[in-house]
PDB file of N, CA and C in Angstrom:
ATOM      1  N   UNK A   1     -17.668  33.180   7.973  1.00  0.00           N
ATOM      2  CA  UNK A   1     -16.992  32.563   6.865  1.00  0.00           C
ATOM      3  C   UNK A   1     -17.964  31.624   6.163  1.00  0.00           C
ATOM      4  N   UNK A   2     -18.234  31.882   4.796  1.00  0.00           N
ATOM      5  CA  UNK A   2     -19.243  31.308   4.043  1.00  0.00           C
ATOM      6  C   UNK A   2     -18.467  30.002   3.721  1.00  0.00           C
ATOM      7  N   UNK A   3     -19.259  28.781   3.428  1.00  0.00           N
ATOM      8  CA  UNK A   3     -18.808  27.511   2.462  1.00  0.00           C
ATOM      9  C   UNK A   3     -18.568  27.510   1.400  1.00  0.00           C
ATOM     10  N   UNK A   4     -17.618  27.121   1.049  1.00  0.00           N
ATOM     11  CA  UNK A   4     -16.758  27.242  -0.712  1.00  0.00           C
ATOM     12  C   UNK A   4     -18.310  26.248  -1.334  1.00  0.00           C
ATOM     13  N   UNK A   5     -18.299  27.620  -2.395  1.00  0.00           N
ATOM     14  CA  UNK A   5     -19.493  26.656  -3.244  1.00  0.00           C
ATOM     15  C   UNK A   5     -18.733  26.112  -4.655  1.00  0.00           C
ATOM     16  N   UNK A   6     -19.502  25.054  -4.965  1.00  0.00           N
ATOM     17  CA  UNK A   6     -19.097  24.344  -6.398  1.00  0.00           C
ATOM     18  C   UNK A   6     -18.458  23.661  -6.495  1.00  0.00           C
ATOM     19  N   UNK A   7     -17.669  22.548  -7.654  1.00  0.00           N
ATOM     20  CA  UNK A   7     -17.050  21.511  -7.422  1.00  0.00           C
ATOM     21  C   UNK A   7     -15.369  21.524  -6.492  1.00  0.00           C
ATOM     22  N   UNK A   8     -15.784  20.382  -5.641  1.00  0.00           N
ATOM     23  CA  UNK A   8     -14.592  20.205  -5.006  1.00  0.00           C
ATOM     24  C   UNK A   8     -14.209  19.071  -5.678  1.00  0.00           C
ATOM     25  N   UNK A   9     -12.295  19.040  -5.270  1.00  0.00           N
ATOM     26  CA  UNK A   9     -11.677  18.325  -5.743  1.00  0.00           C
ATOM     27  C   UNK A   9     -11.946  16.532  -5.041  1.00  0.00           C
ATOM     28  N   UNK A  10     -11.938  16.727  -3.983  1.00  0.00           N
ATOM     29  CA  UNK A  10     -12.687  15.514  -3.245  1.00  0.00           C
ATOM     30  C   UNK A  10     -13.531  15.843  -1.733  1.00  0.00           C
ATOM     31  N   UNK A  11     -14.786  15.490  -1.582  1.00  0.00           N
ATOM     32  CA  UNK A  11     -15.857  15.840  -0.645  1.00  0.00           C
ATOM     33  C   UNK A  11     -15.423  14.484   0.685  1.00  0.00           C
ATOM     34  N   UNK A  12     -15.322  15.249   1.686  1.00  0.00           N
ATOM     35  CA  UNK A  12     -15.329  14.376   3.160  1.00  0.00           C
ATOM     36  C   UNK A  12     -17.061  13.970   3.499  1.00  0.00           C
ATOM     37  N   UNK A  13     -17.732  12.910   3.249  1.00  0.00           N
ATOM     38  CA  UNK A  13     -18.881  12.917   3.580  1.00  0.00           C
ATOM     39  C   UNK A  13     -19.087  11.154   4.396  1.00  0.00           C
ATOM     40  N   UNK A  14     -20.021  11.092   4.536  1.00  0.00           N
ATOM     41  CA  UNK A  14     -20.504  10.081   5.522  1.00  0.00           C
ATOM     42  C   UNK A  14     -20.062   8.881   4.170  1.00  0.00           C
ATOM     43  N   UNK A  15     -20.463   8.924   3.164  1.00  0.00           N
ATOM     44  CA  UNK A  15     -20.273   8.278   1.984  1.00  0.00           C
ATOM     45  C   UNK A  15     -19.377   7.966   1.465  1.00  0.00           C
ATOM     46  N   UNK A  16     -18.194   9.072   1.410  1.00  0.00           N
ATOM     47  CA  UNK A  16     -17.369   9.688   0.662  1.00  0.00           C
ATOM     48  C   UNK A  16     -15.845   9.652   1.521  1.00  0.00           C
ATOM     49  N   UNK A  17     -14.738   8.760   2.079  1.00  0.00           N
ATOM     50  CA  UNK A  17     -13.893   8.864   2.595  1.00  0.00           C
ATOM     51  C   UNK A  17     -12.229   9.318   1.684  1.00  0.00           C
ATOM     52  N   UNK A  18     -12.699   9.696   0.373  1.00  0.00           N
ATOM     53  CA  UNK A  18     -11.527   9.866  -0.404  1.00  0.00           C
ATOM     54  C   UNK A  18     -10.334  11.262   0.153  1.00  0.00           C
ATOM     55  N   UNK A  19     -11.350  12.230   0.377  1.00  0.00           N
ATOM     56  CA  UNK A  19     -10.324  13.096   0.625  1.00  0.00           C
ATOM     57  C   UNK A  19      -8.897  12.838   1.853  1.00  0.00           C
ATOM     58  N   UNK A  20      -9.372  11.837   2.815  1.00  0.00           N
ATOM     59  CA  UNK A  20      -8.155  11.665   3.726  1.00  0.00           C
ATOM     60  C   UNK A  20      -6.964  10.508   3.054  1.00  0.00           C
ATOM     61  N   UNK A  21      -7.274  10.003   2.175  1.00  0.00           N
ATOM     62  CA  UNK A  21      -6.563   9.346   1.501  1.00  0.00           C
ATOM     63  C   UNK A  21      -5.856   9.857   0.336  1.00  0.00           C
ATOM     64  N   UNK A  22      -6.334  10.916  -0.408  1.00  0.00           N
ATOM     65  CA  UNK A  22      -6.163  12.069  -1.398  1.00  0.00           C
ATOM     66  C   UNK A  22      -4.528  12.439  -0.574  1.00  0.00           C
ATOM     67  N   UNK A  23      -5.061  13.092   0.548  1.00  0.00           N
ATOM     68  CA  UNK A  23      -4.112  13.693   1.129  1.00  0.00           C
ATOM     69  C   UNK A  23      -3.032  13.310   1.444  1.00  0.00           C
ATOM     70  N   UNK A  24      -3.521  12.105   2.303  1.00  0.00           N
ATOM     71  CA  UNK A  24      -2.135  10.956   2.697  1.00  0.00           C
ATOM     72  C   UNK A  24      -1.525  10.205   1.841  1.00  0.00           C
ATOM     73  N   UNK A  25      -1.964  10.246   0.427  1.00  0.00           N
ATOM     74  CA  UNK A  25      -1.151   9.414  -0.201  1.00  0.00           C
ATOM     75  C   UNK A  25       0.077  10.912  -1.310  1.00  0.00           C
ATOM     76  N   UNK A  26      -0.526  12.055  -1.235  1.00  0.00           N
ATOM     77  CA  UNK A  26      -0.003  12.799  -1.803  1.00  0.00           C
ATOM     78  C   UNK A  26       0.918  13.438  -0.877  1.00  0.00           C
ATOM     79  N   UNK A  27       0.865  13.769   0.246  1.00  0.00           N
ATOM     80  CA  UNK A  27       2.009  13.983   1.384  1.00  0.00           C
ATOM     81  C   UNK A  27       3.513  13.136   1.557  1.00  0.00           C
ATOM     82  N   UNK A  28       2.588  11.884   1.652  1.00  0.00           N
ATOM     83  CA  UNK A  28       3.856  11.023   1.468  1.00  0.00           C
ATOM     84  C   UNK A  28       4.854  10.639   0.330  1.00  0.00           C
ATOM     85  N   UNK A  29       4.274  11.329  -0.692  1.00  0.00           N
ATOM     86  CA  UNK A  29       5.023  10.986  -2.249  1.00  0.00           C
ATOM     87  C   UNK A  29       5.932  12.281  -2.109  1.00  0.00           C
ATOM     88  N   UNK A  30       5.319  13.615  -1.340  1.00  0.00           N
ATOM     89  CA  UNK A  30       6.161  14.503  -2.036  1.00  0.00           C
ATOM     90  C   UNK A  30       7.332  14.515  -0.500  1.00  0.00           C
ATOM     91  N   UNK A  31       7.064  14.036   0.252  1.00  0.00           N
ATOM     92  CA  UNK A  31       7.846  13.886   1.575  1.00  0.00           C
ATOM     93  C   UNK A  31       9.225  12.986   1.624  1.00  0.00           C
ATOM     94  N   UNK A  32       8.892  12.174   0.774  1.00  0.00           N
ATOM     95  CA  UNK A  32       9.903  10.954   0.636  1.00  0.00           C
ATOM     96  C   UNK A  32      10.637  11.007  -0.753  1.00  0.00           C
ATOM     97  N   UNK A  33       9.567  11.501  -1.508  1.00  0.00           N
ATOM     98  CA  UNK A  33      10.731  11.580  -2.853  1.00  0.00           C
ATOM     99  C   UNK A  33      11.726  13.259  -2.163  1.00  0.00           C
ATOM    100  N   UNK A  34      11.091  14.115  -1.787  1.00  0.00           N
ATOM    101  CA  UNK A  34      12.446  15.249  -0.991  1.00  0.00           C
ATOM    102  C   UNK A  34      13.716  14.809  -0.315  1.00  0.00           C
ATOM    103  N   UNK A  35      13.003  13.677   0.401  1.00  0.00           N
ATOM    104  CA  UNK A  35      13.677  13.102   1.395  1.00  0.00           C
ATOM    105  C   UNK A  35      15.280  12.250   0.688  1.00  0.00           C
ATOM    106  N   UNK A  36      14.567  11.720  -0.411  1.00  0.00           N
ATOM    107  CA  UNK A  36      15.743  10.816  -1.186  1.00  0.00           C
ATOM    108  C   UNK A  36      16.567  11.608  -1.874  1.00  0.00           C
ATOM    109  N   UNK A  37      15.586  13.131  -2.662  1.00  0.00           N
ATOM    110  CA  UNK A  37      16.848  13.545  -3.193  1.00  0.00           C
ATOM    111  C   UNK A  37      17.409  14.197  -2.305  1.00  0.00           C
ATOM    112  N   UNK A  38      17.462  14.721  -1.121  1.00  0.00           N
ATOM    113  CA  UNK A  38      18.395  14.968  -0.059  1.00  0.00           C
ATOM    114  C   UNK A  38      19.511  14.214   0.186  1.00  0.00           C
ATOM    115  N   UNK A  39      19.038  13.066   0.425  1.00  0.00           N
ATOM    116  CA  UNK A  39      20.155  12.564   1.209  1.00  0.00           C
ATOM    117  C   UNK A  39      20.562  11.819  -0.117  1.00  0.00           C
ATOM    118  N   UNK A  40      20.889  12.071  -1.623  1.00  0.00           N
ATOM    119  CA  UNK A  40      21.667  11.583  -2.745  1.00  0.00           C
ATOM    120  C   UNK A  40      22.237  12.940  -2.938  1.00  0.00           C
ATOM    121  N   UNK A  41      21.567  14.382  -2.501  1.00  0.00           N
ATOM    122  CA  UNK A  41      22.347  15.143  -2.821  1.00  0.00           C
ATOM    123  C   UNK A  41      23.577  15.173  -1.667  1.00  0.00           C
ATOM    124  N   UNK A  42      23.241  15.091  -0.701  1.00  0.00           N
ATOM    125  CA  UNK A  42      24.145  15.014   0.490  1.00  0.00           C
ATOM    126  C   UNK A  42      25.750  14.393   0.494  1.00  0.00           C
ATOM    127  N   UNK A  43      25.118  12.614  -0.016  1.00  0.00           N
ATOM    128  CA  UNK A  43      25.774  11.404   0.169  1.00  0.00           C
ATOM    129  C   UNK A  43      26.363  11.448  -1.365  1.00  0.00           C
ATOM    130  N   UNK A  44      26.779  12.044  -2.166  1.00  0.00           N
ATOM    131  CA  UNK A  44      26.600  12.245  -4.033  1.00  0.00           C
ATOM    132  C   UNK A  44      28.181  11.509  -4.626  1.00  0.00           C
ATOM    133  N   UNK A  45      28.730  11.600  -3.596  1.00  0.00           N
ATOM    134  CA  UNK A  45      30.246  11.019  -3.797  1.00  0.00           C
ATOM    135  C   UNK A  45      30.448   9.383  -2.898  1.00  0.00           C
ATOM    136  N   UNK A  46      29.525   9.348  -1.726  1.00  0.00           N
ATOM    137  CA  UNK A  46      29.923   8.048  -0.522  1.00  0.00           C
ATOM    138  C   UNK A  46      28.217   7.684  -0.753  1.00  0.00           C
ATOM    139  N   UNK A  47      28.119   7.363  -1.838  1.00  0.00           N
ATOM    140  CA  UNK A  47      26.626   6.326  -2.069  1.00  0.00           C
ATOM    141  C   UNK A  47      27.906   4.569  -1.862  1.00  0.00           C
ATOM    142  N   UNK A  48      26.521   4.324  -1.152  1.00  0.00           N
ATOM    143  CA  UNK A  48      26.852   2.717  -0.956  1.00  0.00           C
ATOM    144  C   UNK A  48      25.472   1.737  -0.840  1.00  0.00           C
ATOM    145  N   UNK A  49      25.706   0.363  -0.459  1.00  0.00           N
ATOM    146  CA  UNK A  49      25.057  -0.338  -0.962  1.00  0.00           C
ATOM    147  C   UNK A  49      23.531   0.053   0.274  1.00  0.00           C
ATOM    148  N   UNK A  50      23.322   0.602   0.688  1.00  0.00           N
ATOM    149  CA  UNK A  50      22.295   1.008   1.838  1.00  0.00           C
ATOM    150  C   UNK A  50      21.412   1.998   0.688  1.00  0.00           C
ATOM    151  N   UNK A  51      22.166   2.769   0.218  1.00  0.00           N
ATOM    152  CA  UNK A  51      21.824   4.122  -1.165  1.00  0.00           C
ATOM    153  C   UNK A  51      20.766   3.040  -2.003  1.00  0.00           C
ATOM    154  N   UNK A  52      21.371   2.024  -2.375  1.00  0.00           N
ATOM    155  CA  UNK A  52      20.884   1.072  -3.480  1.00  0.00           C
ATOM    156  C   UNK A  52      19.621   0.831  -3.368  1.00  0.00           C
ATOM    157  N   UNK A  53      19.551   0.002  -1.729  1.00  0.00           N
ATOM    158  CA  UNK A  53      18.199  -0.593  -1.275  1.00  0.00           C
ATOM    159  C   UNK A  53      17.274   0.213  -1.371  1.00  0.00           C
ATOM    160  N   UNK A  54      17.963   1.909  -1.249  1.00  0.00           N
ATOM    161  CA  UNK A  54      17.003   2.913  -0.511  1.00  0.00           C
ATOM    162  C   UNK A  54      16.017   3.222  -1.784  1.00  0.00           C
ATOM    163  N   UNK A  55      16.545   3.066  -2.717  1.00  0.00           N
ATOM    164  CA  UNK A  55      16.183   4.030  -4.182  1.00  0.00           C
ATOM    165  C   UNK A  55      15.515   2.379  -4.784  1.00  0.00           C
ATOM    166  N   UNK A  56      15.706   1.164  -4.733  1.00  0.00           N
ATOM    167  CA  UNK A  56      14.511   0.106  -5.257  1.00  0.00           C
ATOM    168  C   UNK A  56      13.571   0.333  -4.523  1.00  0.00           C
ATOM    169  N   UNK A  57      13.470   0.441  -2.946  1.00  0.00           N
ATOM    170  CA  UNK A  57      12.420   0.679  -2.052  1.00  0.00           C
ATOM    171  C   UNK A  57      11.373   2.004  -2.488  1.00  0.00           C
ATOM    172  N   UNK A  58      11.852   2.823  -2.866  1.00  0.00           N
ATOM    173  CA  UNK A  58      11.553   4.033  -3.741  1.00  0.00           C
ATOM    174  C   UNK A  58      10.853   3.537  -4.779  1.00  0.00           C
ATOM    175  N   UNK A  59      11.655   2.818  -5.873  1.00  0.00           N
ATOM    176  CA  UNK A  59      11.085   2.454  -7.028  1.00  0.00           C
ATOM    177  C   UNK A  59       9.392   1.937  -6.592  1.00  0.00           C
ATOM    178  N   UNK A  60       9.587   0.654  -5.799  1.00  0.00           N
ATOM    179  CA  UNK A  60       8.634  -0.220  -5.216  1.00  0.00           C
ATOM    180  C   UNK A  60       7.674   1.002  -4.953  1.00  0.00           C
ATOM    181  N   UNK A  61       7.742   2.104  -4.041  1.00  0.00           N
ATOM    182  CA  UNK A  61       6.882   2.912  -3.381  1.00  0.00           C
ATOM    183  C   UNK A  61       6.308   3.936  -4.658  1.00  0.00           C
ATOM    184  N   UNK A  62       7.213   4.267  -5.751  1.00  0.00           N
ATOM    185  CA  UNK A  62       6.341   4.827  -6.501  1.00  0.00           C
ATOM    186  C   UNK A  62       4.973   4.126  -7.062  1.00  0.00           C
ATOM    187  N   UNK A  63       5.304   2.515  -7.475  1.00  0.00           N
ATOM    188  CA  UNK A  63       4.601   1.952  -7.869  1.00  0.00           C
ATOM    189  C   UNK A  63       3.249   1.920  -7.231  1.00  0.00           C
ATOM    190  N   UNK A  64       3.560   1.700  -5.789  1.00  0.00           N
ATOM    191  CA  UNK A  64       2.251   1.661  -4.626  1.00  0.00           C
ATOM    192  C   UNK A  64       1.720   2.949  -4.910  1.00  0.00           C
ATOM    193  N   UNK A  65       2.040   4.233  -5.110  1.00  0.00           N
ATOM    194  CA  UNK A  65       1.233   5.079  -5.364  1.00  0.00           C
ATOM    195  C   UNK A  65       0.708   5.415  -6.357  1.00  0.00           C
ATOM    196  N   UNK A  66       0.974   4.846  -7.085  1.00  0.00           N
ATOM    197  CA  UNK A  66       0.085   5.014  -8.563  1.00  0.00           C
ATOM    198  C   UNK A  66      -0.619   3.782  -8.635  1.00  0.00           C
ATOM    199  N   UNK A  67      -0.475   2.901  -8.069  1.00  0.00           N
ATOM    200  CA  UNK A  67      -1.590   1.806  -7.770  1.00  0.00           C
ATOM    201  C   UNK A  67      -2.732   2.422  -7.119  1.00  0.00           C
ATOM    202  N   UNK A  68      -2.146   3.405  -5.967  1.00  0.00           N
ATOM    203  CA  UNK A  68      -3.387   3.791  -4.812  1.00  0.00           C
ATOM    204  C   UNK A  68      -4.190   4.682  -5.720  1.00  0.00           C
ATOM    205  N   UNK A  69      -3.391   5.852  -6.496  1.00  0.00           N
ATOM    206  CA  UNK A  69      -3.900   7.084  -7.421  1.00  0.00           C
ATOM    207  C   UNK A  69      -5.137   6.471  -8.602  1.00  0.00           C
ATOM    208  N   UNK A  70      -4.655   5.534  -8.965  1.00  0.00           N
ATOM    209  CA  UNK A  70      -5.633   4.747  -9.723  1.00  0.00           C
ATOM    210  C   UNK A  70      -6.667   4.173  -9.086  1.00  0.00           C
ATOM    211  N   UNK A  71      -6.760   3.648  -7.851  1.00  0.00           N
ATOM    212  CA  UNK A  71      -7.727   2.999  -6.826  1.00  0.00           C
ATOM    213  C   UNK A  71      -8.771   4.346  -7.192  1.00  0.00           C
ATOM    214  N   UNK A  72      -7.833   5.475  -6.661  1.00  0.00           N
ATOM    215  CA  UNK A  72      -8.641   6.545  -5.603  1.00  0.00           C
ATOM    216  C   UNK A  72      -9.760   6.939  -7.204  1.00  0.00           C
ATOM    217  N   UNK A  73      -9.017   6.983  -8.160  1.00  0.00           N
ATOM    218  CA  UNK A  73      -9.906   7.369  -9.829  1.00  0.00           C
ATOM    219  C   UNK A  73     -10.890   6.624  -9.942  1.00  0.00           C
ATOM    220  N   UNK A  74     -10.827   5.526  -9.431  1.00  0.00           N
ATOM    221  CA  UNK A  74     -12.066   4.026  -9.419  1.00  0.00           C
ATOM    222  C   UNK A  74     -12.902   4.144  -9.192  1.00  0.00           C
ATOM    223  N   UNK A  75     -12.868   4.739  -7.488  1.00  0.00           N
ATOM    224  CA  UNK A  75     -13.527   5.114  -6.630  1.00  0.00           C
ATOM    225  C   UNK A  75     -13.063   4.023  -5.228  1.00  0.00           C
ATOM    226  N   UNK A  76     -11.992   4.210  -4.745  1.00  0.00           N
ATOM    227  CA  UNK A  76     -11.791   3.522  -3.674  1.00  0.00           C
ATOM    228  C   UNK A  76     -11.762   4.782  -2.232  1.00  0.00           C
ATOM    229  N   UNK A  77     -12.496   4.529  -1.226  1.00  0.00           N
ATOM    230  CA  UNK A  77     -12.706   5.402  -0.066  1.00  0.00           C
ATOM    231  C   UNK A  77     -14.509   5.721  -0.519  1.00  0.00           C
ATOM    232  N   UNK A  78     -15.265   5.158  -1.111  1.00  0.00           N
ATOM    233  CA  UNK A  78     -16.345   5.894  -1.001  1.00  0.00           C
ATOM    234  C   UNK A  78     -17.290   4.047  -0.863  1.00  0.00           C
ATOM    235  N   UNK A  79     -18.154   4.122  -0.475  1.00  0.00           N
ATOM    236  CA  UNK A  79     -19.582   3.077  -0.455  1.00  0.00           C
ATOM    237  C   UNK A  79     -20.085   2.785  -2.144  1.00  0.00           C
ATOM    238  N   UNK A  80     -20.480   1.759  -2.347  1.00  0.00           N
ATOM    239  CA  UNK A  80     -20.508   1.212  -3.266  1.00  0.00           C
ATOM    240  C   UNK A  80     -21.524   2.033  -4.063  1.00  0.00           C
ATOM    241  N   UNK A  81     -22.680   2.767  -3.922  1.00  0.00           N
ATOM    242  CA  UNK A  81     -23.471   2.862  -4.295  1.00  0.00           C
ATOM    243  C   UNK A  81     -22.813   4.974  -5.040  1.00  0.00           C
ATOM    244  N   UNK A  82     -22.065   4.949  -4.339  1.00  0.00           N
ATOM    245  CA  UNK A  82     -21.374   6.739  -4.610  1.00  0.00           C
ATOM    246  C   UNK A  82     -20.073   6.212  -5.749  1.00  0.00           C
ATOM    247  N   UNK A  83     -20.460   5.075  -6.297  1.00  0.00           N
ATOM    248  CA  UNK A  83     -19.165   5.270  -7.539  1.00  0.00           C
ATOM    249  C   UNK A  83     -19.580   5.059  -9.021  1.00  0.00           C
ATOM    250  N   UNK A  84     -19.582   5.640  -9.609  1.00  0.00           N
ATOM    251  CA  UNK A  84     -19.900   6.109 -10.959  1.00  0.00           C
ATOM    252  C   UNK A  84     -19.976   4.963 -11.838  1.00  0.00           C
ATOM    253  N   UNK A  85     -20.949   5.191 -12.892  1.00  0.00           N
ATOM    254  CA  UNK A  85     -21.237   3.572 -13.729  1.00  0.00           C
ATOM    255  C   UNK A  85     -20.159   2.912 -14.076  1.00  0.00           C
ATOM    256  N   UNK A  86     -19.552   4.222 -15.040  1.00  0.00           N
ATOM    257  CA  UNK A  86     -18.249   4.031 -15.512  1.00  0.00           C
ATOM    258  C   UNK A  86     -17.335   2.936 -14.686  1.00  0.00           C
ATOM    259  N   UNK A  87     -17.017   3.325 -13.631  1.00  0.00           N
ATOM    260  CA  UNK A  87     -16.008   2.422 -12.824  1.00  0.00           C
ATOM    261  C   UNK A  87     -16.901   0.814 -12.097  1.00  0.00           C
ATOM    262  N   UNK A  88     -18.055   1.068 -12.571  1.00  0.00           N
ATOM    263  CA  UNK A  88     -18.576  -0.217 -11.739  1.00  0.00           C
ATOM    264  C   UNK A  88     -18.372  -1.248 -11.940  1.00  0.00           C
ATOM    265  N   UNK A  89     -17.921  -1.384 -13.267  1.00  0.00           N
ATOM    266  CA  UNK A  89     -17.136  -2.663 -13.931  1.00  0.00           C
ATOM    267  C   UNK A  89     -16.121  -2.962 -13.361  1.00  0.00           C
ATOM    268  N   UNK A  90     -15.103  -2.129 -12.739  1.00  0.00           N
ATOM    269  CA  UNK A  90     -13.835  -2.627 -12.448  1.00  0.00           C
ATOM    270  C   UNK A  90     -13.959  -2.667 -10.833  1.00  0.00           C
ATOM    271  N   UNK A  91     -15.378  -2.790 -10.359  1.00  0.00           N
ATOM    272  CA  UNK A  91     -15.270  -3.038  -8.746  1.00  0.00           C
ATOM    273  C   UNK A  91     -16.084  -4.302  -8.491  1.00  0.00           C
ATOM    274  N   UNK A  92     -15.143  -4.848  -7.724  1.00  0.00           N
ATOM    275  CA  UNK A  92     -15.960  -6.195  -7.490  1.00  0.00           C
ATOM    276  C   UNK A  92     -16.595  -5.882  -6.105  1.00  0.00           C
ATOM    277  N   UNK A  93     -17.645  -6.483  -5.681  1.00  0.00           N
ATOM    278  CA  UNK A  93     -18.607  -6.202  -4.362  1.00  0.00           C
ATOM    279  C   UNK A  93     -18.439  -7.849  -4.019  1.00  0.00           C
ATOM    280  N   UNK A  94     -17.683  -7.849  -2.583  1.00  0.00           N
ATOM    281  CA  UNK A  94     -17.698  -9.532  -1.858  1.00  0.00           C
ATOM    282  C   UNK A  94     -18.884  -9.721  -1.118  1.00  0.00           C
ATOM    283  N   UNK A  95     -19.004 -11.236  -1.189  1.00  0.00           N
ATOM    284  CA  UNK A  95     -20.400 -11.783  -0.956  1.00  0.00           C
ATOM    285  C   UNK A  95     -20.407 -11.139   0.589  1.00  0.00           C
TER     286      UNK A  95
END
């Protein structure tokens, strides 16, 4: 079995830790948003105040992932020196 040549969507390298975060943050978006409309399709008549919390907690969690999705565009998971000019402005390096 030969190696996929040419651009990948994100590279696992000594440098480069984006792809396990790629993954885990996209698993869990499509896992939990299933998850909610399940149990609203389920519960669609006996929603109560537990339903409420569940779906701001949701709200909150979309937000975290498009916070992370934007990180990951930055260049967050890779060494300082593997992130593109472009984004170097918006990364701060601590003393």
């Amino acid at each position: 079995m030969s190696t996929p040549q040419g651009s990948r969507f994100s590279e696992y390298n000594p440098s480069d830790h984006q792809a396990p975060l790629w993954i885990a943050t996209s698993i869990t978006l499509a896992y939990t948003g299933l998850l909610l409309l399940v149990r609203l399709a389920i519960k669609i008549k006996l929603l109560a105040l537990d339903d409420l919390f569940l779906a701001v907690a949701h709200i909150v969690g979309i937000a975290q992932w498009g916070i992370m999705y934007a990180s990951l565009n930055d260049g967050v998971g890779r060494k300082v020196f593997g992130i593109e000019q472009s984004n170097a402005a918006k990364v701060r390096i601590l003393p």
